[in-house]
C-alpha atoms as a PDB file:
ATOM      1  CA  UNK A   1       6.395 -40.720 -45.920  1.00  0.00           C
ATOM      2  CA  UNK A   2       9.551 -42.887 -46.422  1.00  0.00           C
ATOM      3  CA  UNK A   3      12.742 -41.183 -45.934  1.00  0.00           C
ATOM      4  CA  UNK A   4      14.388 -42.551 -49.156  1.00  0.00           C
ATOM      5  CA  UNK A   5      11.084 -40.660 -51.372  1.00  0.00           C
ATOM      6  CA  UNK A   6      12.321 -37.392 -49.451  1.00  0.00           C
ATOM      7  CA  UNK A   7      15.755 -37.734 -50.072  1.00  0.00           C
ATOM      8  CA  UNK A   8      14.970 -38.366 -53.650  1.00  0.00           C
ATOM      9  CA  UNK A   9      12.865 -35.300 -54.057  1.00  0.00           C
ATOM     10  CA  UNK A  10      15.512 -32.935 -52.708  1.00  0.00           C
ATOM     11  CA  UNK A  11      17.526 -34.786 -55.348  1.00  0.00           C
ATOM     12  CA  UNK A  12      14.837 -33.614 -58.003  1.00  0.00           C
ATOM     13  CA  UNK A  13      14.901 -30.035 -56.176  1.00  0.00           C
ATOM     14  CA  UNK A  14      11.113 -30.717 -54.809  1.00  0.00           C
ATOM     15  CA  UNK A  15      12.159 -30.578 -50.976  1.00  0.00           C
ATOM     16  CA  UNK A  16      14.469 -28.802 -49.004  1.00  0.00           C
ATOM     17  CA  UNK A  17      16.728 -29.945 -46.218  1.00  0.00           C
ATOM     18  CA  UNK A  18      14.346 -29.027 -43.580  1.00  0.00           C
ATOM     19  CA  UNK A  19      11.857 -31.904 -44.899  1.00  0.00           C
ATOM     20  CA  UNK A  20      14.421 -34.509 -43.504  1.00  0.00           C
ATOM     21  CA  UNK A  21      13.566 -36.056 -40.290  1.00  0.00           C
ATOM     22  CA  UNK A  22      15.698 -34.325 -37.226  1.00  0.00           C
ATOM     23  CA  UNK A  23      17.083 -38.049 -36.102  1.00  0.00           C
ATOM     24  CA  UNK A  24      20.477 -38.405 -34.796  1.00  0.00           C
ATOM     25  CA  UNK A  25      19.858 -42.520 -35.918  1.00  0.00           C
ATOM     26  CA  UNK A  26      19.235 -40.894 -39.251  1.00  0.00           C
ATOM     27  CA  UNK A  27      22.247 -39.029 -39.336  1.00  0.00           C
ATOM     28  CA  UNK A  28      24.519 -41.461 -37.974  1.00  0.00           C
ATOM     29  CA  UNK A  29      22.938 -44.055 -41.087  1.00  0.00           C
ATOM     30  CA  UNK A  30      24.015 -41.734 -43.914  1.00  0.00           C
ATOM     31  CA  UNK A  31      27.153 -40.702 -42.159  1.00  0.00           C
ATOM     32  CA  UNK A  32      28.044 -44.292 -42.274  1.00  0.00           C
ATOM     33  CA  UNK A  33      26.692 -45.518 -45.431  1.00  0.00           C
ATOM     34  CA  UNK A  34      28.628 -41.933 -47.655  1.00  0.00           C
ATOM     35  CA  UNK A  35      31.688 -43.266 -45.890  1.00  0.00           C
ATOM     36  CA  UNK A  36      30.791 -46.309 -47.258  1.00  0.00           C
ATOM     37  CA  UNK A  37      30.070 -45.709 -50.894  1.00  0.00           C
ATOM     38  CA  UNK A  38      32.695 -42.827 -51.014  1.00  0.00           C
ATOM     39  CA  UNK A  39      35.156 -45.468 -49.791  1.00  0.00           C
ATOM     40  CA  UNK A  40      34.119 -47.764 -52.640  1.00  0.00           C
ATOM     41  CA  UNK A  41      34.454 -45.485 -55.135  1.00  0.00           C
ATOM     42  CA  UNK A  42      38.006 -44.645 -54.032  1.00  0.00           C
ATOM     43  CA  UNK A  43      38.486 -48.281 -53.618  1.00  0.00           C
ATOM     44  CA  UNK A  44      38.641 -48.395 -57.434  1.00  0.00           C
ATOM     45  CA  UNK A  45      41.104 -46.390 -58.338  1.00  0.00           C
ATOM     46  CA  UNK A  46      43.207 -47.257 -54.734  1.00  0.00           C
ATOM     47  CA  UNK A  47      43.911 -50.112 -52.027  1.00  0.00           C
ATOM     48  CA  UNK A  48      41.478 -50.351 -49.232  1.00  0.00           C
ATOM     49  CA  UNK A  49      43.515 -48.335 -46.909  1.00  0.00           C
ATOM     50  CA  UNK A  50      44.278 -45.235 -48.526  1.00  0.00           C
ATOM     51  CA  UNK A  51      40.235 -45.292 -50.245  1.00  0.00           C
ATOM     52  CA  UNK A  52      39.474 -45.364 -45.964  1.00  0.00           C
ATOM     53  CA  UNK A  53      41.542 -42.705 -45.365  1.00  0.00           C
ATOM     54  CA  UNK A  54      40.353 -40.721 -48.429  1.00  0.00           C
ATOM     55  CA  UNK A  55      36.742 -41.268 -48.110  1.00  0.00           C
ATOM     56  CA  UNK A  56      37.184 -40.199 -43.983  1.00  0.00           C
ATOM     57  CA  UNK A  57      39.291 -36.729 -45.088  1.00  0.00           C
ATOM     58  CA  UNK A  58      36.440 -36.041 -47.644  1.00  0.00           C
ATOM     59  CA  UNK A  59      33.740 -36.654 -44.794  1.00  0.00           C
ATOM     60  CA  UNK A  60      35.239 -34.641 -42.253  1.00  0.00           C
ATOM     61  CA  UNK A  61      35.931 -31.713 -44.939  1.00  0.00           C
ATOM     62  CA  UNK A  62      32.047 -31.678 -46.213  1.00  0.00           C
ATOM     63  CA  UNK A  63      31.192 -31.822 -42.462  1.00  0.00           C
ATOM     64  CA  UNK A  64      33.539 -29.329 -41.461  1.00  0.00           C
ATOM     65  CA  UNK A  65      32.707 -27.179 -44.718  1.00  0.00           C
ATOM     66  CA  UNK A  66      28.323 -27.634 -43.766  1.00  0.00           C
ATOM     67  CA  UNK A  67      29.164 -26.066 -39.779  1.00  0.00           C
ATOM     68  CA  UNK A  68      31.556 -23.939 -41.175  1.00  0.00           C
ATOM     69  CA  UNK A  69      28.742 -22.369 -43.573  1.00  0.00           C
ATOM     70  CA  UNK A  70      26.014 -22.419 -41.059  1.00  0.00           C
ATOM     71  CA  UNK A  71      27.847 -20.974 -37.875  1.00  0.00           C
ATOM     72  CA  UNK A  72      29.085 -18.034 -40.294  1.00  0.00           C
ATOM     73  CA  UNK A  73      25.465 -17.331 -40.697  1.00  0.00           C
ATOM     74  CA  UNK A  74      24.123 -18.024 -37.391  1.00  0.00           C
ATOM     75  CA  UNK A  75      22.179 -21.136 -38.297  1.00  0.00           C
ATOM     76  CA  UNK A  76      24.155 -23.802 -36.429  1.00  0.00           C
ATOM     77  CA  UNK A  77      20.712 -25.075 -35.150  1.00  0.00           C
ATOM     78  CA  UNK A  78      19.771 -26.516 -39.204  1.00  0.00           C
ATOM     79  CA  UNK A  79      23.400 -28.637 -38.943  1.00  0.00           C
ATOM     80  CA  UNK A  80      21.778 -31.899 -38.640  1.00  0.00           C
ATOM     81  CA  UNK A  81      18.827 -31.599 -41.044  1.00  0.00           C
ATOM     82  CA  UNK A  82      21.674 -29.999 -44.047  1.00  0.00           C
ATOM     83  CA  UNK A  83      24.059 -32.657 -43.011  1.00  0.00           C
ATOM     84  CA  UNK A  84      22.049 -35.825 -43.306  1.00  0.00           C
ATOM     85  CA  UNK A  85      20.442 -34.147 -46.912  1.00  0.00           C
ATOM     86  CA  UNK A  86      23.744 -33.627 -47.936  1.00  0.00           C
ATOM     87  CA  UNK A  87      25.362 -36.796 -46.899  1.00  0.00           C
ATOM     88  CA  UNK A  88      22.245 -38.818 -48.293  1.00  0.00           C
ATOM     89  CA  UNK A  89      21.584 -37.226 -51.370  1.00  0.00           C
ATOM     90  CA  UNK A  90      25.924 -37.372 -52.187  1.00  0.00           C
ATOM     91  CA  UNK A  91      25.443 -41.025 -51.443  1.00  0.00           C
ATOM     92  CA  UNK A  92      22.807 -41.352 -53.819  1.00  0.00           C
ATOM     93  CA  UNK A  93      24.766 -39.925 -56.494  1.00  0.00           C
ATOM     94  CA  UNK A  94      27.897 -41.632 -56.098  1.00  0.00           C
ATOM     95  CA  UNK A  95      25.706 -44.842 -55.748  1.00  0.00           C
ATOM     96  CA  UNK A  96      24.660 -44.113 -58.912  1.00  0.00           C
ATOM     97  CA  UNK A  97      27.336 -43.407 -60.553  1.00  0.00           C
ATOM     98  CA  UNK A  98      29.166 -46.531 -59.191  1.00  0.00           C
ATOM     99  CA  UNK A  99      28.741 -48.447 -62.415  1.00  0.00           C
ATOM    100  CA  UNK A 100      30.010 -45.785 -64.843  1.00  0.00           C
ATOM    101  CA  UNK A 101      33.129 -44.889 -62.593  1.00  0.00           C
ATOM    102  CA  UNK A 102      33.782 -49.359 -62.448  1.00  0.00           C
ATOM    103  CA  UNK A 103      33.282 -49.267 -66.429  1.00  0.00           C
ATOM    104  CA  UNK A 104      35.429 -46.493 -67.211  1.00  0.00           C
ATOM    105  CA  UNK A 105      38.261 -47.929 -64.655  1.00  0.00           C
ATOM    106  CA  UNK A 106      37.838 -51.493 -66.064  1.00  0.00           C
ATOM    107  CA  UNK A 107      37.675 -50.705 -69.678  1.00  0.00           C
ATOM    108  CA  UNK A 108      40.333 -49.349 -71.576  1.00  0.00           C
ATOM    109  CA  UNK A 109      38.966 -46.565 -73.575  1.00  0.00           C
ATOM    110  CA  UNK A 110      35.489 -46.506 -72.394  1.00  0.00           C
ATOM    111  CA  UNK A 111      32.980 -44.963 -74.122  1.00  0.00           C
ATOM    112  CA  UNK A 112      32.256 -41.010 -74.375  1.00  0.00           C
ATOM    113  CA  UNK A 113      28.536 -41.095 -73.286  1.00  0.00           C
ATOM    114  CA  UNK A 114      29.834 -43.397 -69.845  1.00  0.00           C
ATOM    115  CA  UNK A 115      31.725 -40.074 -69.705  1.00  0.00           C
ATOM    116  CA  UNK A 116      29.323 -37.534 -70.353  1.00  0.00           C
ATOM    117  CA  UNK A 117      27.000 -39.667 -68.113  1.00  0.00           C
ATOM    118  CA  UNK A 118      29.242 -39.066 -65.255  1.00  0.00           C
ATOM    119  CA  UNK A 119      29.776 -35.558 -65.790  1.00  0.00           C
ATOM    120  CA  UNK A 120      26.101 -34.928 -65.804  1.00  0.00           C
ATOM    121  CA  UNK A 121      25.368 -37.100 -62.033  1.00  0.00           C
ATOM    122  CA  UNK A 122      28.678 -34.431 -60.914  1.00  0.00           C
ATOM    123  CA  UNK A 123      26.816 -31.541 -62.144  1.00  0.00           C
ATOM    124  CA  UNK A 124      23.625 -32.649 -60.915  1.00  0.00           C
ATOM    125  CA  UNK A 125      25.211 -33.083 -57.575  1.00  0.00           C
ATOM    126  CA  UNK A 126      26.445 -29.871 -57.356  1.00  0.00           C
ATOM    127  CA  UNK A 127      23.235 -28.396 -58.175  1.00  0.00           C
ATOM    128  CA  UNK A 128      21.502 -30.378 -55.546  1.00  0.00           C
ATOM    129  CA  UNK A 129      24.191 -29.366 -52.785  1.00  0.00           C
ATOM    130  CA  UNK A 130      23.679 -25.765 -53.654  1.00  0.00           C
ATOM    131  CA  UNK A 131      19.770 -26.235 -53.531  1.00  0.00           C
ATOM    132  CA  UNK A 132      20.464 -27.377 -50.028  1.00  0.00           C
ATOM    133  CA  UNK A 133      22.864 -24.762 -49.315  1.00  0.00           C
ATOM    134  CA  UNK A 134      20.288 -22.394 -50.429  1.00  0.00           C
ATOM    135  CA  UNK A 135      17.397 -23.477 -47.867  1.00  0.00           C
ATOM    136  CA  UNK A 136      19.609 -24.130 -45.156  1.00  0.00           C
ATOM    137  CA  UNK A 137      20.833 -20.803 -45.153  1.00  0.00           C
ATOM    138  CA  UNK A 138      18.061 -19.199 -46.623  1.00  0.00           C
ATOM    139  CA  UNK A 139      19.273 -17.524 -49.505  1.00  0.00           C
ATOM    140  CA  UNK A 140      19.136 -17.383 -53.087  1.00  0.00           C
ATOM    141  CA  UNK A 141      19.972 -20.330 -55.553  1.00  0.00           C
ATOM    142  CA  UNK A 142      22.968 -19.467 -57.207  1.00  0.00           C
ATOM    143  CA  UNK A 143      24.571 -18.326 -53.456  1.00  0.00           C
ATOM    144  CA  UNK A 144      24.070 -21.957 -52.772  1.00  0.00           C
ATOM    145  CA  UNK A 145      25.249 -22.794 -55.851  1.00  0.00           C
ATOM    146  CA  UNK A 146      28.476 -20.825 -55.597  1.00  0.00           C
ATOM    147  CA  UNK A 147      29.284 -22.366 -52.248  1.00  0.00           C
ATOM    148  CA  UNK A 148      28.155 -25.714 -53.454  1.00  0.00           C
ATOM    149  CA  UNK A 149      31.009 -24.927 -56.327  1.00  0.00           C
ATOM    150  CA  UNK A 150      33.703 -23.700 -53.649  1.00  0.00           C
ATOM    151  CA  UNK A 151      33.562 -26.325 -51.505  1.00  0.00           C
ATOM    152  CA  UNK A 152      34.336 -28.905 -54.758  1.00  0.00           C
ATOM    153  CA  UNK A 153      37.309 -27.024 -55.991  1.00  0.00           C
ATOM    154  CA  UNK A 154      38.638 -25.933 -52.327  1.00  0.00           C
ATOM    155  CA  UNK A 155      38.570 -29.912 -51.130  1.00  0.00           C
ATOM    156  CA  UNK A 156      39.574 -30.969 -54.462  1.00  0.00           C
ATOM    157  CA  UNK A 157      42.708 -29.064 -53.960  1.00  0.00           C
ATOM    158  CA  UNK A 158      42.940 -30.404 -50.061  1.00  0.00           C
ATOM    159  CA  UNK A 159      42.579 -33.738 -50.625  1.00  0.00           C
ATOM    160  CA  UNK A 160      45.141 -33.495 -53.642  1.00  0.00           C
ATOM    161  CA  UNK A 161      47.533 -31.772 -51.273  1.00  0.00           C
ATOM    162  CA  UNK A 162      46.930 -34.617 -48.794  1.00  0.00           C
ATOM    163  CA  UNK A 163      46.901 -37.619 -51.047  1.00  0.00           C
ATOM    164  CA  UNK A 164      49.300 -36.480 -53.839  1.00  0.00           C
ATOM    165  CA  UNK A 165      51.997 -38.305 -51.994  1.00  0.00           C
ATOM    166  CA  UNK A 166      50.707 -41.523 -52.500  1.00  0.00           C
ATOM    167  CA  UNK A 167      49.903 -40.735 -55.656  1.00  0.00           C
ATOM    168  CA  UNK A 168      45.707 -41.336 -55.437  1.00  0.00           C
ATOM    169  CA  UNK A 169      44.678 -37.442 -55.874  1.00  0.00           C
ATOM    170  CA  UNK A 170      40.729 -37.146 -55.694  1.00  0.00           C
END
C-alpha cells in the first residue's frame, strides 16, 4: 500500500500509528519535509531566519513532547512509528492549510469562512494527534486527546516565551 494512503487514513482516524512503515528513511523524509512546511508557514508571518528557527524549536518540542510521553509509559520502542505519523499527518495539515493561512495574511480582512476553515484543519489536527496518542500508548481516546491538547497550549506558551522577543509569537 502507498505510504501517503496510510498517512491519510490515520488522518481520517482509519489507522493507527503502528500501520506506518518502521523506516528510519521514512522518518528522516517527514522530519525534513514538517520542518519544511512548518518553516513556510512561519515564513509568512516572519523573515526566513527566525521562521527556521521557529519551525526547528517547534520540531524538537513535538519530538521531545512524543519520547517524553512514551518513556513515561514504558513504550519508548513505538517512538519511531508515533513520530513519523505525527510528523506526516501535521505536515499534511499545515500543507493544507497553507492557502488559507497565505489568504488571510495577504488580504486585509479576509473572509470569516477562510477563518472558520482554518480553525476546523487545527481542530482536526488535534483530534488526529490524540488518535495517535491514543494507539501509541494504548489508551483511551480522549487521554490522547487531552495530551494531544497539552502539548498545543504548553508549546504555545514555550515558543511565545522564546520568540516574544522578536516579536513573531506562534
Amino acid at each position: 500500500m502507498n505510504v501517503l494512503n496510510i498517512f491519510v487514513e490515520i488522518c481520517f482516524l482509519m489507522r493507527g500509528p503502528q500501520d506506518t512503515p518502521a523506516e528510519e528513511g521514512l522518518f528522516k523524509y517527514v522530519l525534513g519535509l514538517y520542518f519544511a512546511v512548518n518553516t513556510l508557514l512561519t515564513s509568512l508571518t516572519t523573515n526566513l531566519f527566525f521562521a527556521l528557527l521557529q519551525a526547528f524549536s517547534e520540531l524538537a518540542l513535538l519530538l521531545l513532547f512524543i519520547w517524553a510521553v512514551l518513556w513515561f509509559s514504558h513504550k519508548t520502542a513505538r517512538f519511531g512509528q508515533t513520530a513519523t505519523a505525527m510528523l506526516a499527518c501535521g505536515s499534511l495539515f499545515t500543507i493544507a492549510s497553507l492557502p488559507f493561512f497565505y489568504w488571510i495574511e495577504t488580504h486585509i480582512g479576509a473572509s470569516r469562512i477562510l477563518s472558520y476553515t482554518v480553525m476546523l484543519l487545527l481542530a482536526w489536527n488535534l483530534v488526529v494527534a490524540g488518535h495517535i496518542l491514543r494507539h501509541a500508548l494504548s489508551k483511551p481516546l480522549s487521554f490522547g486527546l487531552g495530551l494531544s491538547f497539552l502539548y498545543v497550549f504548553f508549546s504555545y506558551q514555550i515558543l511565545s516565551f522564546l520568540f516574544a522577543s522578536t516579536g513573531i509569537a506562534s
